[in-house]
N, C-alpha and C. Protein backbone atom coordinates (compact mmCIF):
# COMPACT_ATOMS: atom_id res chain seq x y z
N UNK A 1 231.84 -82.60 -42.84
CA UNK A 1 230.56 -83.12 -43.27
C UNK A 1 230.00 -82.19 -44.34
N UNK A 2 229.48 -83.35 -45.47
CA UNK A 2 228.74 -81.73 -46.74
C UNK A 2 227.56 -81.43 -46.32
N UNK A 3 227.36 -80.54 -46.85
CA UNK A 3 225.82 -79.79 -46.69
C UNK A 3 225.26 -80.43 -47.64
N UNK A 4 223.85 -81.09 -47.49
CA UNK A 4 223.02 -81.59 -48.47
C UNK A 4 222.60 -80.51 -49.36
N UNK A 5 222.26 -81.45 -50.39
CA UNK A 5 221.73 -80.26 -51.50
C UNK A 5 220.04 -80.52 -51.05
N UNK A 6 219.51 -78.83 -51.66
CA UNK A 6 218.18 -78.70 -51.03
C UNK A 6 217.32 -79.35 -51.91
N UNK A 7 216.28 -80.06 -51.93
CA UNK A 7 215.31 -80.96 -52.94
C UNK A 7 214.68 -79.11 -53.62
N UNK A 8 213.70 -80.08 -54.08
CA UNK A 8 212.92 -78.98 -55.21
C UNK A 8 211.73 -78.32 -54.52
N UNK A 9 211.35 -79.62 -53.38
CA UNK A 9 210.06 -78.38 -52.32
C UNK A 9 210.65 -77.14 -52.00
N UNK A 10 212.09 -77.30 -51.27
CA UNK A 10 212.68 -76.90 -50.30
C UNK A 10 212.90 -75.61 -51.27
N UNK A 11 213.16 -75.46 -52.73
CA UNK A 11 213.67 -74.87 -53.50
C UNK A 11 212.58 -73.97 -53.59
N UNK A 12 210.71 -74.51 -54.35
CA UNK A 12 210.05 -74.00 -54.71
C UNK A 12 209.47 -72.94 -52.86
N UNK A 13 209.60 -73.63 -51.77
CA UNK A 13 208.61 -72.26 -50.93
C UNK A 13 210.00 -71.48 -50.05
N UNK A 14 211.03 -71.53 -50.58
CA UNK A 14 212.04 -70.73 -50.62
C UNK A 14 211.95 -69.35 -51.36
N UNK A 15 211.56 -69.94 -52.76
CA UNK A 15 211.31 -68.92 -53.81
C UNK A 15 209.86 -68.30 -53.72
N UNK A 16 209.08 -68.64 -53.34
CA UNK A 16 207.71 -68.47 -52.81
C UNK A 16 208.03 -67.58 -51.58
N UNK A 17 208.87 -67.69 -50.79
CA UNK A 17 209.00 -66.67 -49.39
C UNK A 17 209.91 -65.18 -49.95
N UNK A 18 210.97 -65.39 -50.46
CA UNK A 18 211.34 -64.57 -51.00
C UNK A 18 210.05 -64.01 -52.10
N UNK A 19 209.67 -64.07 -53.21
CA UNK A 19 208.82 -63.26 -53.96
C UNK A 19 207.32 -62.86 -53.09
N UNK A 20 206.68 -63.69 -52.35
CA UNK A 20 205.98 -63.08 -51.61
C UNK A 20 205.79 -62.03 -50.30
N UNK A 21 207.12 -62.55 -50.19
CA UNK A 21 207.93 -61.34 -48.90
C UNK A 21 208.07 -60.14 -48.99
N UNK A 22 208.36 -60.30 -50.26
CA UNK A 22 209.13 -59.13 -50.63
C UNK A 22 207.92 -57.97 -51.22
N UNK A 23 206.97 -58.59 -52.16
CA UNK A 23 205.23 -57.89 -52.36
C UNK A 23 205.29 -57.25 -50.83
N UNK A 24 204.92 -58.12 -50.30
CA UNK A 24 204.21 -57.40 -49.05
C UNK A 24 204.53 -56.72 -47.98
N UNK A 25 206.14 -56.76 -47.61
CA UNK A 25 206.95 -55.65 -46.95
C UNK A 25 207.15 -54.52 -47.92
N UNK A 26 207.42 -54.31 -49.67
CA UNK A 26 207.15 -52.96 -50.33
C UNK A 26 205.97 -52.91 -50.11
N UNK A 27 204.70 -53.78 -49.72
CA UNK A 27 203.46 -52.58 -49.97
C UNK A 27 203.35 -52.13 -48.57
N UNK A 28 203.34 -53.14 -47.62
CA UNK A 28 203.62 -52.34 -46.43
C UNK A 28 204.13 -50.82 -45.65
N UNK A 29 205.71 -51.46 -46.32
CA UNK A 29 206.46 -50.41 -45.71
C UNK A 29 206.13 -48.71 -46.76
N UNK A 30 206.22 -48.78 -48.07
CA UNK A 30 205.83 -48.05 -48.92
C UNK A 30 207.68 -47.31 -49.30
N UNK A 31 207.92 -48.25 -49.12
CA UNK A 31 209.67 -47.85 -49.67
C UNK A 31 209.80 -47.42 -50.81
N UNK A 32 210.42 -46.48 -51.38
CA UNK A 32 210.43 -45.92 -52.73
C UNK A 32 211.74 -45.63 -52.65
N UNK A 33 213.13 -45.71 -51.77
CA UNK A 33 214.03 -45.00 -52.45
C UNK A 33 215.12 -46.23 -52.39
N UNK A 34 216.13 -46.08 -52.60
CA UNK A 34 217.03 -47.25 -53.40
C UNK A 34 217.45 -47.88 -52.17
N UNK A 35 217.86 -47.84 -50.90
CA UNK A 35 218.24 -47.93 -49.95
C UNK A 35 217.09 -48.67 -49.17
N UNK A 36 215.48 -48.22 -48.94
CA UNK A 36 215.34 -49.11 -48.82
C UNK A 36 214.74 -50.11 -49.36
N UNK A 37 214.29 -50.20 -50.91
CA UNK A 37 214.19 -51.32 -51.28
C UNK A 37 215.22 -52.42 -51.13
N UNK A 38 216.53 -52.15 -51.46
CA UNK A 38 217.81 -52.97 -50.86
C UNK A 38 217.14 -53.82 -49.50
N UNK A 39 217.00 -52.82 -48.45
CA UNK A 39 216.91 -53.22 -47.47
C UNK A 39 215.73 -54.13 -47.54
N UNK A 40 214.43 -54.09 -47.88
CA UNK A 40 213.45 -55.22 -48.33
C UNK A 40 213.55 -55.90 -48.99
N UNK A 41 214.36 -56.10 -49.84
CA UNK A 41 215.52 -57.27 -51.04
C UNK A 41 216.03 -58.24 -49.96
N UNK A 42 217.00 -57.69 -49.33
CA UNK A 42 217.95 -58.31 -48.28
C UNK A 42 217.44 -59.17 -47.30
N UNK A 43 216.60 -58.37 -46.75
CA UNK A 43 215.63 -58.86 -45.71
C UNK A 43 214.89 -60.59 -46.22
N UNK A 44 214.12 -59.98 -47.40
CA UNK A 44 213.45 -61.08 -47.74
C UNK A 44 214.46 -62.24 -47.98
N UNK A 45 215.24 -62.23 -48.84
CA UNK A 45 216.14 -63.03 -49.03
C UNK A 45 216.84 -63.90 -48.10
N UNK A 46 217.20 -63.22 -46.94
CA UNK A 46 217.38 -64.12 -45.88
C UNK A 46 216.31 -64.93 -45.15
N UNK A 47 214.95 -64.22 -45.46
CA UNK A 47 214.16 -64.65 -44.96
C UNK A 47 213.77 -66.13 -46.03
N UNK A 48 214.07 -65.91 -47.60
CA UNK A 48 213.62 -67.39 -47.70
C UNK A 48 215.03 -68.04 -47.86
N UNK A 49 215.89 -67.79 -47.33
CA UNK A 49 217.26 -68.92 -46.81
C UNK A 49 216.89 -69.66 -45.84
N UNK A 50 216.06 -69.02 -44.67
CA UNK A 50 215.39 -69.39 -43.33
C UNK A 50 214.37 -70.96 -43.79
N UNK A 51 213.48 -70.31 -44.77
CA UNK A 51 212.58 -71.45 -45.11
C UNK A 51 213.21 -72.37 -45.81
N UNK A 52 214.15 -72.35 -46.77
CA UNK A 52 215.02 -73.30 -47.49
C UNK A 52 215.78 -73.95 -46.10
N UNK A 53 216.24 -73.43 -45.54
CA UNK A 53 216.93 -74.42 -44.53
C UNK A 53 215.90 -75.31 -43.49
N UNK A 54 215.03 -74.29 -43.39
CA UNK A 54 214.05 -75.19 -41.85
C UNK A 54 213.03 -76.10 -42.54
N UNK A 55 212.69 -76.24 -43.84
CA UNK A 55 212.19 -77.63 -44.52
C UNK A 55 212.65 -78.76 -44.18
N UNK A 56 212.09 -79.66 -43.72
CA UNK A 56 213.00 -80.66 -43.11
C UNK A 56 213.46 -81.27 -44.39
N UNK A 57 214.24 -82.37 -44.70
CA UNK A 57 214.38 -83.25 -45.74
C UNK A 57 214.22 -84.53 -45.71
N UNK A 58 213.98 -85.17 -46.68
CA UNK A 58 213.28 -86.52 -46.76
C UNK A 58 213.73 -88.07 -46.08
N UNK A 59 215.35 -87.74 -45.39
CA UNK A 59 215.59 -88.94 -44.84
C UNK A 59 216.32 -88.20 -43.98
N UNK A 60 215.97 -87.12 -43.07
CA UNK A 60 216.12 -86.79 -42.01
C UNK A 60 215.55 -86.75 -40.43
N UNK A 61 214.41 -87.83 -40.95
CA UNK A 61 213.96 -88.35 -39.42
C UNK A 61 214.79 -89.32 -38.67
N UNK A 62 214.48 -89.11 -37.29
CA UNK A 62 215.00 -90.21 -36.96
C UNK A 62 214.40 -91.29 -36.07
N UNK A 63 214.56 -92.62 -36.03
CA UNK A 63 213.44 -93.64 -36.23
C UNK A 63 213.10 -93.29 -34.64
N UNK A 64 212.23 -93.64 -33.74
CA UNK A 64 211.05 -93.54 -32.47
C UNK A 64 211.86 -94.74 -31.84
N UNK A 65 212.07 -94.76 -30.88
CA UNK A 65 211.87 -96.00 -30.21
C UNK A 65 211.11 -96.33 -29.27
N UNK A 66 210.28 -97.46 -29.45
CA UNK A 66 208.75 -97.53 -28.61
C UNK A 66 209.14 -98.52 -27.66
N UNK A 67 208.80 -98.63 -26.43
CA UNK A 67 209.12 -99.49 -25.47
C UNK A 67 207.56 -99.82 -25.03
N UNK A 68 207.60 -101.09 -25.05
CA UNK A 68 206.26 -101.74 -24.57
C UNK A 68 206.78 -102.67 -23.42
N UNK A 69 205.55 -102.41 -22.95
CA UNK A 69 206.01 -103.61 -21.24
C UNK A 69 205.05 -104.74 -21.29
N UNK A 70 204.90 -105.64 -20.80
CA UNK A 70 203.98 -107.36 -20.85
C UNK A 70 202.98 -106.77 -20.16
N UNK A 71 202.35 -105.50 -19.73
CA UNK A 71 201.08 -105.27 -19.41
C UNK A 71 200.48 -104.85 -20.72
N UNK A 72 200.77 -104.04 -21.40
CA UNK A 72 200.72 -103.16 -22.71
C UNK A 72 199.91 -104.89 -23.67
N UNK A 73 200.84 -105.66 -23.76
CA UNK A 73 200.77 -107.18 -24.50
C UNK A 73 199.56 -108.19 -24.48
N UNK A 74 199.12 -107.69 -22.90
CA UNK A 74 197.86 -108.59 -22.53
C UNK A 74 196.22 -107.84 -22.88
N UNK A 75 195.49 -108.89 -23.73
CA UNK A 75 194.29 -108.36 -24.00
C UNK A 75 193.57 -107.75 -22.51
N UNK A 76 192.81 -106.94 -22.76
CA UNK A 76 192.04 -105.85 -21.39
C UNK A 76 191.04 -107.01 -20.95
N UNK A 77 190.77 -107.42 -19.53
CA UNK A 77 190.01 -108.24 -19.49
C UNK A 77 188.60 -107.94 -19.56
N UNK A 78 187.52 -108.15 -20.55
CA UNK A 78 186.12 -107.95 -20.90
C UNK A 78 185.27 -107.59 -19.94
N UNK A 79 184.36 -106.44 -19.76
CA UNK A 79 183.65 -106.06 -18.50
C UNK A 79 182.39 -107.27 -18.40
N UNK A 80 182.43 -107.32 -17.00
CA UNK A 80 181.04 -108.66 -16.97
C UNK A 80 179.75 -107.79 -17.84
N UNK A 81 178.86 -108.86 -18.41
CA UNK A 81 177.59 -108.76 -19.39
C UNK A 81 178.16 -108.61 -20.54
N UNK A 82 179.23 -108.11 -21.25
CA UNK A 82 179.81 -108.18 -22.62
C UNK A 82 180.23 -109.57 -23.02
N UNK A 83 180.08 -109.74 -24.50
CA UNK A 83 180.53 -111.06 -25.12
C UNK A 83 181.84 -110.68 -25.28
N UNK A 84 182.87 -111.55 -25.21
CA UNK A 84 184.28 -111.46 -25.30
C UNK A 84 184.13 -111.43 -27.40
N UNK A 85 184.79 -110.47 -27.33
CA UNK A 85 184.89 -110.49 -28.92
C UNK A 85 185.98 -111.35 -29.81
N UNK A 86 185.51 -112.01 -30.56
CA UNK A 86 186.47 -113.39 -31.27
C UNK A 86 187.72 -112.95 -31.56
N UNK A 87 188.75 -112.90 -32.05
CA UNK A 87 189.87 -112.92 -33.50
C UNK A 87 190.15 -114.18 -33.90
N UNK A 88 189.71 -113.34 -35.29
CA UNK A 88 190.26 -114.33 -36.64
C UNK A 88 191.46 -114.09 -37.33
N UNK A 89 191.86 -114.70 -38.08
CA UNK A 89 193.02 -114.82 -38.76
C UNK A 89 192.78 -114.56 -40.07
N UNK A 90 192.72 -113.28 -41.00
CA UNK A 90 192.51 -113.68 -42.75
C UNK A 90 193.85 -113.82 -43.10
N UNK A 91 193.59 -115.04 -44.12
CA UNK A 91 194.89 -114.92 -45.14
C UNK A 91 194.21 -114.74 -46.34
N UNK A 92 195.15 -114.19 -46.99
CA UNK A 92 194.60 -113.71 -48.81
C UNK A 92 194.74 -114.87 -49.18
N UNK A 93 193.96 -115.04 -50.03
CA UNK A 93 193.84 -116.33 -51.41
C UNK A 93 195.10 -115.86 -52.30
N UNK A 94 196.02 -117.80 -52.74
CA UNK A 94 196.64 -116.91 -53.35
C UNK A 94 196.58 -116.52 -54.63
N UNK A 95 197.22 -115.72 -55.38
CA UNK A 95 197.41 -115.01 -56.37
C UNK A 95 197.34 -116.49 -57.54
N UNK A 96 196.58 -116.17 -58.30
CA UNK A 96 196.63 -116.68 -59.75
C UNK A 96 197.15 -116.58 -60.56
N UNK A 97 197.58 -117.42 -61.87
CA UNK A 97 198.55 -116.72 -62.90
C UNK A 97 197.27 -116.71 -64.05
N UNK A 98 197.87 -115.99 -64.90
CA UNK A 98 196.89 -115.18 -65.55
C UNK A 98 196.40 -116.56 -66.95
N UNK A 99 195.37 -116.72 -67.66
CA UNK A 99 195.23 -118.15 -68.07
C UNK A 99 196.22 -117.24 -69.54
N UNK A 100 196.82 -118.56 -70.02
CA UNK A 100 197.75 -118.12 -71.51
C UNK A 100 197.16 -119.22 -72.30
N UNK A 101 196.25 -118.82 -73.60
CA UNK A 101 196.07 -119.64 -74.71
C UNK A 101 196.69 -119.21 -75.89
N UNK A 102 196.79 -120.38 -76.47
CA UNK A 102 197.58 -121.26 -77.53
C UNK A 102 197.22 -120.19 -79.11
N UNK A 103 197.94 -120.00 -79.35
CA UNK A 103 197.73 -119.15 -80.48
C UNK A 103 197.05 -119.90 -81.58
N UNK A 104 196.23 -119.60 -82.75
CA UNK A 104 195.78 -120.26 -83.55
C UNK A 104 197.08 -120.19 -84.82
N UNK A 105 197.13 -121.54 -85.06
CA UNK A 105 198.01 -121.55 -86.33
C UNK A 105 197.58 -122.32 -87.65
């Protein structure tokens, strides 16, 4: 099975976790020597692989299935002293075509 390719959200707070990660564990930690900035490089980096992967993607839901029972179906019966409330039916009017006149010649 392939691995989907990641969309462009998935892309942009990927790159957003990595560059902001990475600010704030150097100011944090106060790393100055080569070893461990590496190590706050690294870190972050996996850390926005994490967010690039756990973005969900756009046709990766999967559909609900709702089960209704013939109680669920039946209107609630109206408490005594209330008016039973009507339903109506709207239908839209239909659509018009747009009027076309005759060019002058």
């Amino acid at each position: 099975m392939a691995m989907p390719r990641p969309t462009v959200a998935q892309l942009v707070y990927g790159s957003c976790t990595v560059v902001l990660s990475t600010f704030v564990m150097l100011l944090l930690s106060g790393a100055s020597s080569v070893v461990g900035v590496a190590v706050v490089a690294v870190s972050a980096l996996v850390l926005g692989l994490l967010v690039v992967m756990t973005v969900p993607l756009p046709g990766s839901r999967r559909p609900v299935v709702v089960v209704r029972s013939a109680v669920a179906d039946r209107p609630a019966a109206p408490e005594p002293g209330r008016p039973v409330p009507s339903v109506r039916a709207t239908v839209a009017p239909p659509a018009r075509e747009p009027v076309r006149e005759r060019a002058a010649s």
